[in-house]
N, C-alpha and C. Protein backbone atom coordinates (compact mmCIF):
# COMPACT_ATOMS: atom_id res chain seq x y z
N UNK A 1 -33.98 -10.56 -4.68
CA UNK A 1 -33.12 -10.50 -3.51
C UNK A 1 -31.80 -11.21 -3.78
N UNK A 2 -32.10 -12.15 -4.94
CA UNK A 2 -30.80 -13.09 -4.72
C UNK A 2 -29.71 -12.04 -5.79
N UNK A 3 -30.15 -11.43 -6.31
CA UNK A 3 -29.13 -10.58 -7.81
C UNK A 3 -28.54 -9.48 -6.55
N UNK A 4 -29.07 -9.26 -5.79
CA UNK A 4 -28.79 -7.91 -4.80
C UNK A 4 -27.86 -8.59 -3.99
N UNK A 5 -27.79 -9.64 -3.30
CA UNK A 5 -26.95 -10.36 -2.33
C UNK A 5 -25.75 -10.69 -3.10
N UNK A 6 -26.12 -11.21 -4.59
CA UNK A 6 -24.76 -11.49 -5.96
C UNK A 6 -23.85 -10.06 -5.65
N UNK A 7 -24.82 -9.10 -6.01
CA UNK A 7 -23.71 -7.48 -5.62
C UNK A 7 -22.96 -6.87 -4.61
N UNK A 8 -23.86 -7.29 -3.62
CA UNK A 8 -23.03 -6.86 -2.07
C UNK A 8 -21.35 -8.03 -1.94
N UNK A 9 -21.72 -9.41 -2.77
CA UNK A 9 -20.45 -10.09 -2.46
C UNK A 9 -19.71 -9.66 -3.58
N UNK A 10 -20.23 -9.33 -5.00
CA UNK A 10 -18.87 -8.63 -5.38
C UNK A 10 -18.38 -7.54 -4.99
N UNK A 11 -19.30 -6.41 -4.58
CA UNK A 11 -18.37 -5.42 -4.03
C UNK A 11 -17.83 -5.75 -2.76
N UNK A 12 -18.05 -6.95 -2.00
CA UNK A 12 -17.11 -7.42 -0.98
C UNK A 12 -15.83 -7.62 -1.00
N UNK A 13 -15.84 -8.67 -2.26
CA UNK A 13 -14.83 -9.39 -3.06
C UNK A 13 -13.61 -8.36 -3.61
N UNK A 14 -14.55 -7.16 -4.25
CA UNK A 14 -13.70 -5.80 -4.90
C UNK A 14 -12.93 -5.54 -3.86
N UNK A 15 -13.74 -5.12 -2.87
CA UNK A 15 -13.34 -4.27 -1.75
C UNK A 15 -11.83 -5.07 -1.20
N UNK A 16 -12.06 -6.38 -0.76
CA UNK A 16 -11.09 -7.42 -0.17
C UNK A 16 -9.80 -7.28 -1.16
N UNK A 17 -9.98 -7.30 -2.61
CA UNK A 17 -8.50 -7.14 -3.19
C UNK A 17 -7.85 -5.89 -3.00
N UNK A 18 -9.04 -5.13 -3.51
CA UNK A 18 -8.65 -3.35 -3.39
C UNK A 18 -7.50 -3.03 -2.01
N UNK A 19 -8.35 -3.53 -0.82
CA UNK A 19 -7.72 -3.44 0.34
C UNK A 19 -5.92 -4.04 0.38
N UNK A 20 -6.27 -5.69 -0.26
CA UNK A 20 -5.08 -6.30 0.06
C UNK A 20 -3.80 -5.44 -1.04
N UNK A 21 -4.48 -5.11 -2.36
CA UNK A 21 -3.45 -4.58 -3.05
C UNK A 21 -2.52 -3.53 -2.20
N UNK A 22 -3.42 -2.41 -2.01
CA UNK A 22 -3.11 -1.40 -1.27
C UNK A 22 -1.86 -1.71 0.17
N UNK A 23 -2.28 -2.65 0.60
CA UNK A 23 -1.52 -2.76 1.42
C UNK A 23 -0.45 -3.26 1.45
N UNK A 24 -0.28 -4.46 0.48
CA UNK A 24 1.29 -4.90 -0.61
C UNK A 24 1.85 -3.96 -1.03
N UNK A 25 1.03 -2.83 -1.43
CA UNK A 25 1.82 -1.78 -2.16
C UNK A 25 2.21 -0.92 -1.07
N UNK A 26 1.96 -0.66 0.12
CA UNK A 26 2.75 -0.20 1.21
C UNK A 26 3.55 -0.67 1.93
N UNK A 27 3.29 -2.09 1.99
CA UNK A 27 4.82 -3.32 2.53
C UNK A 27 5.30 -2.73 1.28
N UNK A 28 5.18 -2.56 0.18
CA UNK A 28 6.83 -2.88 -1.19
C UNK A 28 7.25 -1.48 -0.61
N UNK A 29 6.48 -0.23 -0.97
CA UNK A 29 7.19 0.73 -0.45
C UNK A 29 7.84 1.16 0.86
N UNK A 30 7.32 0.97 1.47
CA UNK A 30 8.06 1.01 3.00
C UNK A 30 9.24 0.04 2.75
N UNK A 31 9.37 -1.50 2.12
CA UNK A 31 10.95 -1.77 1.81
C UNK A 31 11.76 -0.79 0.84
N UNK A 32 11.23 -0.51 -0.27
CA UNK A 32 12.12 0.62 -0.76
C UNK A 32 12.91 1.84 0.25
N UNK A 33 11.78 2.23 1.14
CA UNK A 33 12.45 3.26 1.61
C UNK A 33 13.67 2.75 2.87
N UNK A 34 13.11 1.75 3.15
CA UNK A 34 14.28 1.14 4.07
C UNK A 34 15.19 0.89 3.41
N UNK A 35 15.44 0.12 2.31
CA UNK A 35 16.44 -0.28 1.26
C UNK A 35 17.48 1.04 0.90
N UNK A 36 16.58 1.97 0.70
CA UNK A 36 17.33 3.38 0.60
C UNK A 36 17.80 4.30 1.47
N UNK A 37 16.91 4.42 2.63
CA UNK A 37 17.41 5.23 3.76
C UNK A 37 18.32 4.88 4.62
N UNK A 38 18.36 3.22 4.98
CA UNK A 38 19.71 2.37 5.97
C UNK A 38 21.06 2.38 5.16
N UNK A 39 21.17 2.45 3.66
CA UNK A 39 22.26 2.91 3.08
C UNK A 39 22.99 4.18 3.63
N UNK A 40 21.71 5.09 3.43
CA UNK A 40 21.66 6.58 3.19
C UNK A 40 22.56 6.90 4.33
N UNK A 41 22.16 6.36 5.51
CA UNK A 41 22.31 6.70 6.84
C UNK A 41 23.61 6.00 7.10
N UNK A 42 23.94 5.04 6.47
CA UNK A 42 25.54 4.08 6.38
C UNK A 42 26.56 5.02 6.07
N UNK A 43 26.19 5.54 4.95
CA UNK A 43 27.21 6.30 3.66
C UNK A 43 27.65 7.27 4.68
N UNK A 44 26.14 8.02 5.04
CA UNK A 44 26.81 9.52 5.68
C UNK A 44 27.43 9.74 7.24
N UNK A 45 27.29 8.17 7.59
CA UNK A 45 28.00 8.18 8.59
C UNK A 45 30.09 7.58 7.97
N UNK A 46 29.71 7.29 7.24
CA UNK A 46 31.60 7.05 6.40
C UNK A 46 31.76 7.66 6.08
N UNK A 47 31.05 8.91 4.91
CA UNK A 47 31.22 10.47 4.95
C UNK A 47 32.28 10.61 6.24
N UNK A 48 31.57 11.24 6.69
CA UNK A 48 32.06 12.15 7.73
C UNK A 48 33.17 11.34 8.51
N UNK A 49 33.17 10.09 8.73
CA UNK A 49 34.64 9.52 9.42
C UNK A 49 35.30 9.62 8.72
N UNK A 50 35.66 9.44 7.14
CA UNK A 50 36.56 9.68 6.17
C UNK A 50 37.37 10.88 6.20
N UNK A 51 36.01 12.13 6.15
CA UNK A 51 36.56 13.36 5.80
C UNK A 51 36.98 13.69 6.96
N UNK A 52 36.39 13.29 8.50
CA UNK A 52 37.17 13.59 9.52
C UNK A 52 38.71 12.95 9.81
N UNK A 53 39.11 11.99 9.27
CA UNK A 53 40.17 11.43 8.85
C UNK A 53 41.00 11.73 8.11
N UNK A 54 40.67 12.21 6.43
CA UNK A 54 41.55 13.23 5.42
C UNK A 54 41.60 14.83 6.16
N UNK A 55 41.07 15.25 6.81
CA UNK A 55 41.17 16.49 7.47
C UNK A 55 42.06 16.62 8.85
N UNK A 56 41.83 15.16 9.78
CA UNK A 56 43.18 15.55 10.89
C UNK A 56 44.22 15.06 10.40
N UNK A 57 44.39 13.74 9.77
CA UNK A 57 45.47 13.42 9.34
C UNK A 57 46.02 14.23 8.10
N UNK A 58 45.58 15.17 7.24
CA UNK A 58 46.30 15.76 6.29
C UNK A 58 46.85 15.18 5.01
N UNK A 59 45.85 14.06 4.77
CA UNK A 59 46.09 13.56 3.88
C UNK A 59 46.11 13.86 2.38
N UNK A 60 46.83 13.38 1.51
CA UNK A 60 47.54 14.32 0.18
C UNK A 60 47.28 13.27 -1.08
N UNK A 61 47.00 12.32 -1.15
CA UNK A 61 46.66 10.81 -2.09
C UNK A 61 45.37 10.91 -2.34
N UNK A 62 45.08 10.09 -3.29
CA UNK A 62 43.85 10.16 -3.38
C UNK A 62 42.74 9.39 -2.26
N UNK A 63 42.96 9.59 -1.51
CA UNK A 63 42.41 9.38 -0.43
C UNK A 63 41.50 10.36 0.10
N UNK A 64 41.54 11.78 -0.61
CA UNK A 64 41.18 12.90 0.08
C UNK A 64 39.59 12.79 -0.86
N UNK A 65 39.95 12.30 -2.20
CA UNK A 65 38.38 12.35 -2.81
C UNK A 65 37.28 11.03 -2.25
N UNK A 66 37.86 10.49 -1.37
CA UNK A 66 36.15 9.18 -1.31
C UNK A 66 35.25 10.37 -0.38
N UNK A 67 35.55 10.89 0.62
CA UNK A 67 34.27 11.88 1.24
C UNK A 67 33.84 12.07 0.44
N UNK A 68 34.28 13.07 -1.21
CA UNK A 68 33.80 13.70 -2.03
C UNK A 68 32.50 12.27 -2.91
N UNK A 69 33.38 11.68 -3.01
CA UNK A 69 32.58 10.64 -4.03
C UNK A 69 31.56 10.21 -3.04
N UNK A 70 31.84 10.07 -1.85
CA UNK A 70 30.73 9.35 -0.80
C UNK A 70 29.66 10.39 -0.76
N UNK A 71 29.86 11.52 -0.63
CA UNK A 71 29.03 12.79 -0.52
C UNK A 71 27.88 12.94 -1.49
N UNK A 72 28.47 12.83 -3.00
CA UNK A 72 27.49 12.99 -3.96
C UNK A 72 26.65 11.95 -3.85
N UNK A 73 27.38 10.75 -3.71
CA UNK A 73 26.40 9.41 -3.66
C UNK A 73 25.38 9.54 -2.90
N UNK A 74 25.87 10.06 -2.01
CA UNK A 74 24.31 10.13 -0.70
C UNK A 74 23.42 11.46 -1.21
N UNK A 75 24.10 12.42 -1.77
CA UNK A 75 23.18 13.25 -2.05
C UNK A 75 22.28 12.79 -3.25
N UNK A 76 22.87 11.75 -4.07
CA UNK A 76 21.96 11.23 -5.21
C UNK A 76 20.94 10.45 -4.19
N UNK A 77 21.24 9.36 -3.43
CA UNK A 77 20.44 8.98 -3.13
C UNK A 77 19.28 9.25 -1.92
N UNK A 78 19.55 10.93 -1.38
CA UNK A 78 18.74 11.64 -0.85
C UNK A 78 17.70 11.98 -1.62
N UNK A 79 18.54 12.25 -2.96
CA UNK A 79 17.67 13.06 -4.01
C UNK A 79 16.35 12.66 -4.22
N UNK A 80 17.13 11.25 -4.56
CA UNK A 80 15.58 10.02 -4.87
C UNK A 80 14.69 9.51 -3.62
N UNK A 81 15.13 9.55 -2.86
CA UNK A 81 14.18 9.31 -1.81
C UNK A 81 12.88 10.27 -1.33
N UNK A 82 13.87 11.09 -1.47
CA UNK A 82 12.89 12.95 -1.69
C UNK A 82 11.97 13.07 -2.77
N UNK A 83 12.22 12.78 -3.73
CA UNK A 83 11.37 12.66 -4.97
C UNK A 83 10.62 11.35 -4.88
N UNK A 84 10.54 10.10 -5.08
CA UNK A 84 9.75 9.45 -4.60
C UNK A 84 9.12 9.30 -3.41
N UNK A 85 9.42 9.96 -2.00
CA UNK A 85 8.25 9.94 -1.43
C UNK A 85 7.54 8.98 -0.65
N UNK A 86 8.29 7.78 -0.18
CA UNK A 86 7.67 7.01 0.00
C UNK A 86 7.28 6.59 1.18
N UNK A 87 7.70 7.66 2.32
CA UNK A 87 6.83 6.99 3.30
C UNK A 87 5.32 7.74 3.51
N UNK A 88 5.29 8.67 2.44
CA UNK A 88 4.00 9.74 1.93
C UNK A 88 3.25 8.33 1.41
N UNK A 89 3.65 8.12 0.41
CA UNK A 89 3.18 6.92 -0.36
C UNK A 89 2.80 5.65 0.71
N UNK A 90 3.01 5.20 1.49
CA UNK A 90 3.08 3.75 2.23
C UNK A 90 1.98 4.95 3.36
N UNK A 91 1.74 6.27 3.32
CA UNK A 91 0.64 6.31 4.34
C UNK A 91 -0.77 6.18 3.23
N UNK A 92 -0.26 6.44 2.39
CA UNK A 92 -1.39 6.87 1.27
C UNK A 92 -1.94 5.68 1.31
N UNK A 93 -1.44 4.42 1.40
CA UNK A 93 -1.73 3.03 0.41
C UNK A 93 -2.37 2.63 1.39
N UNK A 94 -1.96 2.62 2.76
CA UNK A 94 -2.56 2.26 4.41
C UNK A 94 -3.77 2.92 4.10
N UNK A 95 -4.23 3.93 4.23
CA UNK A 95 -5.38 4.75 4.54
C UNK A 95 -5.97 4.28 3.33
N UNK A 96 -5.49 3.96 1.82
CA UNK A 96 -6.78 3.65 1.11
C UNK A 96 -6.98 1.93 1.24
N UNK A 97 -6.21 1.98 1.67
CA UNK A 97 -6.33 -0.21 2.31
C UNK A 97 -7.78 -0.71 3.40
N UNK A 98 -7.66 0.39 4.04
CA UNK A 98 -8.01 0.54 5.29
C UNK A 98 -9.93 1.19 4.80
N UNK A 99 -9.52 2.02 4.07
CA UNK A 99 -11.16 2.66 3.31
C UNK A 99 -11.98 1.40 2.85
N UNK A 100 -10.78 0.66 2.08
CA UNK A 100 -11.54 -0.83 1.47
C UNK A 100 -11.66 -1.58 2.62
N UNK A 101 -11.12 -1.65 3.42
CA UNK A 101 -11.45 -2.70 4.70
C UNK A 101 -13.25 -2.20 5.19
N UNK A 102 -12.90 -1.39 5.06
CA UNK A 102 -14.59 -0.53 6.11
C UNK A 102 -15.20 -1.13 5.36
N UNK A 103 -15.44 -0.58 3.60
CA UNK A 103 -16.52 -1.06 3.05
C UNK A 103 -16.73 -2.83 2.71
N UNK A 104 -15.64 -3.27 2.82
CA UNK A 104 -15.84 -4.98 3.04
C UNK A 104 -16.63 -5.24 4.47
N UNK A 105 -16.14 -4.68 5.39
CA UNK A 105 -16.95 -4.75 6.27
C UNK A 105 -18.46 -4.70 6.51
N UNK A 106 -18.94 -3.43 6.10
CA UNK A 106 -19.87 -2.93 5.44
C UNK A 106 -20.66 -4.02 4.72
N UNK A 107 -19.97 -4.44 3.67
CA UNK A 107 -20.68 -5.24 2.62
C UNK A 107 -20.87 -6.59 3.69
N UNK A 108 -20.36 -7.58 4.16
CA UNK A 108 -20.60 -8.44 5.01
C UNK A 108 -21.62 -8.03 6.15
N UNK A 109 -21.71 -6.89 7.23
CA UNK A 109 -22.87 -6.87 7.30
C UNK A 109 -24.16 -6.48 6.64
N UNK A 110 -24.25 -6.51 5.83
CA UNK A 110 -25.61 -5.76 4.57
C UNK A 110 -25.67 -7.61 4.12
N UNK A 111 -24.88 -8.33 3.54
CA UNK A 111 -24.58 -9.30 3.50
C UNK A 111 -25.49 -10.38 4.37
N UNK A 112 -25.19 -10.32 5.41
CA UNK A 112 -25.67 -10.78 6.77
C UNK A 112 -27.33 -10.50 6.66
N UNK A 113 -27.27 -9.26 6.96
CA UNK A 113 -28.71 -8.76 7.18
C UNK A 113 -29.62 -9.21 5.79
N UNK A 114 -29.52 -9.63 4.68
CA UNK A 114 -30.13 -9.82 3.97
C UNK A 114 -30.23 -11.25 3.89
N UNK A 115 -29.40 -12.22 4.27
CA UNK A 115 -29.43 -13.68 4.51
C UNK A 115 -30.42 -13.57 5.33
N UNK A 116 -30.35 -13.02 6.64
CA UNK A 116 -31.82 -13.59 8.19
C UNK A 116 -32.78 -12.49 7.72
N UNK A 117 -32.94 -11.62 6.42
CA UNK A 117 -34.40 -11.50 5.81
C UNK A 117 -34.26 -10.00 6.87
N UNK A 118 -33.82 -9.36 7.80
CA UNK A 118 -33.62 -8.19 8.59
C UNK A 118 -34.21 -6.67 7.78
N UNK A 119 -33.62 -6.64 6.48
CA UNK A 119 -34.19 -5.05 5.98
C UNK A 119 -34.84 -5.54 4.72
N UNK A 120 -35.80 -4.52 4.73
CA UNK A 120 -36.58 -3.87 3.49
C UNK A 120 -35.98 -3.91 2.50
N UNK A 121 -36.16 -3.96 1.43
CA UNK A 121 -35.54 -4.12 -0.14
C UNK A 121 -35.14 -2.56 -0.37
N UNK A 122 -36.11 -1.22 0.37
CA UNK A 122 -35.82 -0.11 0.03
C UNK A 122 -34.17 0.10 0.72
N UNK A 123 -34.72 -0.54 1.91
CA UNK A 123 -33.15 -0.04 2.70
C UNK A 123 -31.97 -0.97 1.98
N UNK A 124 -32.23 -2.06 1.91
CA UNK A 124 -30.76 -2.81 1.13
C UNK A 124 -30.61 -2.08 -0.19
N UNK A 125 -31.43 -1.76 -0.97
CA UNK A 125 -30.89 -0.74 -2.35
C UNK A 125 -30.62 0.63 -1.53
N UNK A 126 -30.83 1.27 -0.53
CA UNK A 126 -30.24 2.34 -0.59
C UNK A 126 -29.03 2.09 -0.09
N UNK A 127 -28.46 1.31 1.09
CA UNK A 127 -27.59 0.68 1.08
C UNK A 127 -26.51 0.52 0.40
N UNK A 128 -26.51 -0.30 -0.56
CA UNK A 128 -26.18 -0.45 -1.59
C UNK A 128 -25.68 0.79 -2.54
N UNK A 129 -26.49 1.39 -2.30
CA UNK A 129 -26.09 2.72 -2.94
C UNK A 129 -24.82 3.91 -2.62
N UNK A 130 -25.26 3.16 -1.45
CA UNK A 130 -24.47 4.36 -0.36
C UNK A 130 -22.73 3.52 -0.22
N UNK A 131 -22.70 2.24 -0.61
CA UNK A 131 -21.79 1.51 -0.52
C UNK A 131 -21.04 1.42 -2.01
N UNK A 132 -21.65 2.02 -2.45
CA UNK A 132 -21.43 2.07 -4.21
C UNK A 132 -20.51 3.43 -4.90
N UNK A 133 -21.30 4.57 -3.64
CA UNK A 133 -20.51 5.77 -3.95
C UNK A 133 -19.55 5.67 -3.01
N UNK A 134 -19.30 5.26 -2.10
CA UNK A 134 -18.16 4.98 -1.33
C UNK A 134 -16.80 4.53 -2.03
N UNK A 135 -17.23 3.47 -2.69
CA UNK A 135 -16.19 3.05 -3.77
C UNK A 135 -15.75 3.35 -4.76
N UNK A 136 -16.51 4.26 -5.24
CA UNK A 136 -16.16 5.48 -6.23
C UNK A 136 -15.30 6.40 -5.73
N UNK A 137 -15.93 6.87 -4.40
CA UNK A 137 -15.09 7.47 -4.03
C UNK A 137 -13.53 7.49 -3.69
N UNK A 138 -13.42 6.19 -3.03
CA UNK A 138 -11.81 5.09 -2.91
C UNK A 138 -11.31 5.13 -3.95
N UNK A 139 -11.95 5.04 -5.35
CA UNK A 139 -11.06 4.71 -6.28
C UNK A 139 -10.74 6.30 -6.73
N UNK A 140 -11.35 7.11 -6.45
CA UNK A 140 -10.61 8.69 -6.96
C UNK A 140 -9.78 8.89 -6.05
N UNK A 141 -9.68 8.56 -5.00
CA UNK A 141 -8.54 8.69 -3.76
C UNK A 141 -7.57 7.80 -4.24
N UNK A 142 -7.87 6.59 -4.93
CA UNK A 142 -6.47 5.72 -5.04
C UNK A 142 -5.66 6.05 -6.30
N UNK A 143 -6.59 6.93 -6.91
CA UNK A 143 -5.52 7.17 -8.23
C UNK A 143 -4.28 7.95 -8.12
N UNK A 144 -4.38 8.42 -6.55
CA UNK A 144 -2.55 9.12 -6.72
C UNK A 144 -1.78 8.09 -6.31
N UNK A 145 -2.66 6.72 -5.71
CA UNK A 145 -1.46 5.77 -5.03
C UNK A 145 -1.95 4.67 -5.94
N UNK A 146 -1.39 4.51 -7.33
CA UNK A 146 -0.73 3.58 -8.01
C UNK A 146 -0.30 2.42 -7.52
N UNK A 147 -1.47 0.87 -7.72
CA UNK A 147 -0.24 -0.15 -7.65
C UNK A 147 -0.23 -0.76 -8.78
N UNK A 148 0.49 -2.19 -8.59
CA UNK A 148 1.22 -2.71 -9.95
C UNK A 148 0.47 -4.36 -9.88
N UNK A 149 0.61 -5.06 -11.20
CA UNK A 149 0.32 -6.15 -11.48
C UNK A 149 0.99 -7.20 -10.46
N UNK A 150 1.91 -7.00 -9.57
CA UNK A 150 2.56 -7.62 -8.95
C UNK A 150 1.40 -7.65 -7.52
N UNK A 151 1.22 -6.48 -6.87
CA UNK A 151 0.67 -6.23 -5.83
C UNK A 151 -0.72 -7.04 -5.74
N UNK A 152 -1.12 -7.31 -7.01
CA UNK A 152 -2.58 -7.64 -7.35
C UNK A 152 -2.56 -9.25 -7.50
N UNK A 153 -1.46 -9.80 -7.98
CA UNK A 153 -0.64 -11.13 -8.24
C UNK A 153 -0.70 -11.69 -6.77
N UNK A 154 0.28 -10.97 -5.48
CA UNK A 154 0.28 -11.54 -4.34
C UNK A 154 -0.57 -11.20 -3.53
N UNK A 155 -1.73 -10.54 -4.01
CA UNK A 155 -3.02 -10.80 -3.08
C UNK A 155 -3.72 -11.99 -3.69
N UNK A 156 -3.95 -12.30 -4.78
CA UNK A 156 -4.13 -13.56 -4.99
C UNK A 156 -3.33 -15.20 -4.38
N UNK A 157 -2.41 -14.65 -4.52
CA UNK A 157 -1.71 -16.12 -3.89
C UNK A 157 -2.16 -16.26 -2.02
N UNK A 158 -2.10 -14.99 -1.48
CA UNK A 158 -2.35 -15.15 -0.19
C UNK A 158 -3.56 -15.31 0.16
N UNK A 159 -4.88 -15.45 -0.51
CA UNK A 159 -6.03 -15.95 -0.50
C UNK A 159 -5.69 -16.86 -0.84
N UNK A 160 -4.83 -17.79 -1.87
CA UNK A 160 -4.81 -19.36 -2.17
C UNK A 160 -4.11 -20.14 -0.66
N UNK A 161 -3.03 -19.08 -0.39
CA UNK A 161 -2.42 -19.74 0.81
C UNK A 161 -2.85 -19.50 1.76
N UNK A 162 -4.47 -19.29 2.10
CA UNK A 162 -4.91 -19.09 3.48
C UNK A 162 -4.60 -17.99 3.98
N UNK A 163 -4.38 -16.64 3.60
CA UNK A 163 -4.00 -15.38 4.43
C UNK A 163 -5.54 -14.86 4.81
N UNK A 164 -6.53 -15.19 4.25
CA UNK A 164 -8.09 -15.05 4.25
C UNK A 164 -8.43 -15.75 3.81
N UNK A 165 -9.66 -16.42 4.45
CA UNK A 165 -10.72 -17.18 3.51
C UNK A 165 -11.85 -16.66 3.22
N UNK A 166 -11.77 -17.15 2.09
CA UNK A 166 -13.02 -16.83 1.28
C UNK A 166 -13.78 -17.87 0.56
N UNK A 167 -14.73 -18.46 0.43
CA UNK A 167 -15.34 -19.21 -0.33
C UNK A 167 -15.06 -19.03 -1.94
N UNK A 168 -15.46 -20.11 -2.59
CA UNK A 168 -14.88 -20.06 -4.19
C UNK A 168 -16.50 -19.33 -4.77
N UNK A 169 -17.83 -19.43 -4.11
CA UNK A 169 -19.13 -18.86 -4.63
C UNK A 169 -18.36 -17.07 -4.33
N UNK A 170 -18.18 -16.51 -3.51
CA UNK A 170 -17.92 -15.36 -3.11
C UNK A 170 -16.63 -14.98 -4.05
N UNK A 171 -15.81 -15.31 -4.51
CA UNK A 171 -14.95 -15.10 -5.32
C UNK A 171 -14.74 -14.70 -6.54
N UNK A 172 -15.68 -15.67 -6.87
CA UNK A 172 -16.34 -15.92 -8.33
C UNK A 172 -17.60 -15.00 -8.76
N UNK A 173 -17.82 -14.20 -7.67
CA UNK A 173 -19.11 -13.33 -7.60
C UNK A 173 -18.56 -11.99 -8.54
């Protein structure tokens, strides 16, 4: 019983980073896209006062090319915003954050129930089982949403700084 209770807290433990990564990696992206789109939305509003400006006033200097130069700029940085994707991405990372939340959940009560002695050894291994392909499953869902050594870095620090507690036995599991 005690090697089975060792497993439910690491896949707790899994589950708890899995989750927190995921969800760093949708705070970073959701700032990217803000970082890029409040520009986006700056530029093409000076666009258009510019060129509405070189167009009534009739202007003949080079004054007439910043619309032009402002124009491409925003279309570059439409471009990339379009191609990366990221408020696709920041739903992706939520929903697989959120998959790991259930099964932490999950694992804490199975957790529970096996501390006050509650189920059968058949039912905690099937359990277990069923909590096992779950996470298999999360992780073929998370392979289109990529995170980084960073994301995985500040879920660690925010367990050191109290963003969750966790015991150092449960950690170490």
């Amino acid at each position: 019983m005690e090697n089975l209770l060792l497993l439910v807290k690491k896949n707790k433990v899994d589950a708890m980073f899995g989750k927190r990564k995921h969800f760093n990696a949708a705070d970073r992206k959701q700032g990217y896209h803000w970082y890029l789109g409040v520009p986006l939305i700056i530029g093409n509003l000076l666009s258009a006062s510019v060129l509405w400006y070189v167009l009534k006033q009739n202007v003949q200097d080079s004054w007439k090319y910043i619309p032009l130069v402002l124009t491409l700029l925003i279309a570059v940085g439409s471009s990339l915003q379009t191609f990366f994707n990221f408020e696709k991405k920041v739903e992706g990372h939520r929903r697989i954050g959120n998959k790991y939340l259930s099964v932490m959940k999950k694992c804490q009560r199975l957790e529970s129930y096996i501390t006050n002695n509650n189920l059968e050894l058949s039912v905690i291994i099937s359990d277990l089982d069923k909590i096992a392909e779950e996470i298999d499953k999360i992780n073929v869902e998370a392979e289109s949403f990529p995170t980084n050594k960073n994301d995985f870095k500040v879920s660690q620090q925010g367990i050191k700084d109290g963003e969750e507690t966790y015991t150092n036995a449960e950690l170490e599991s």
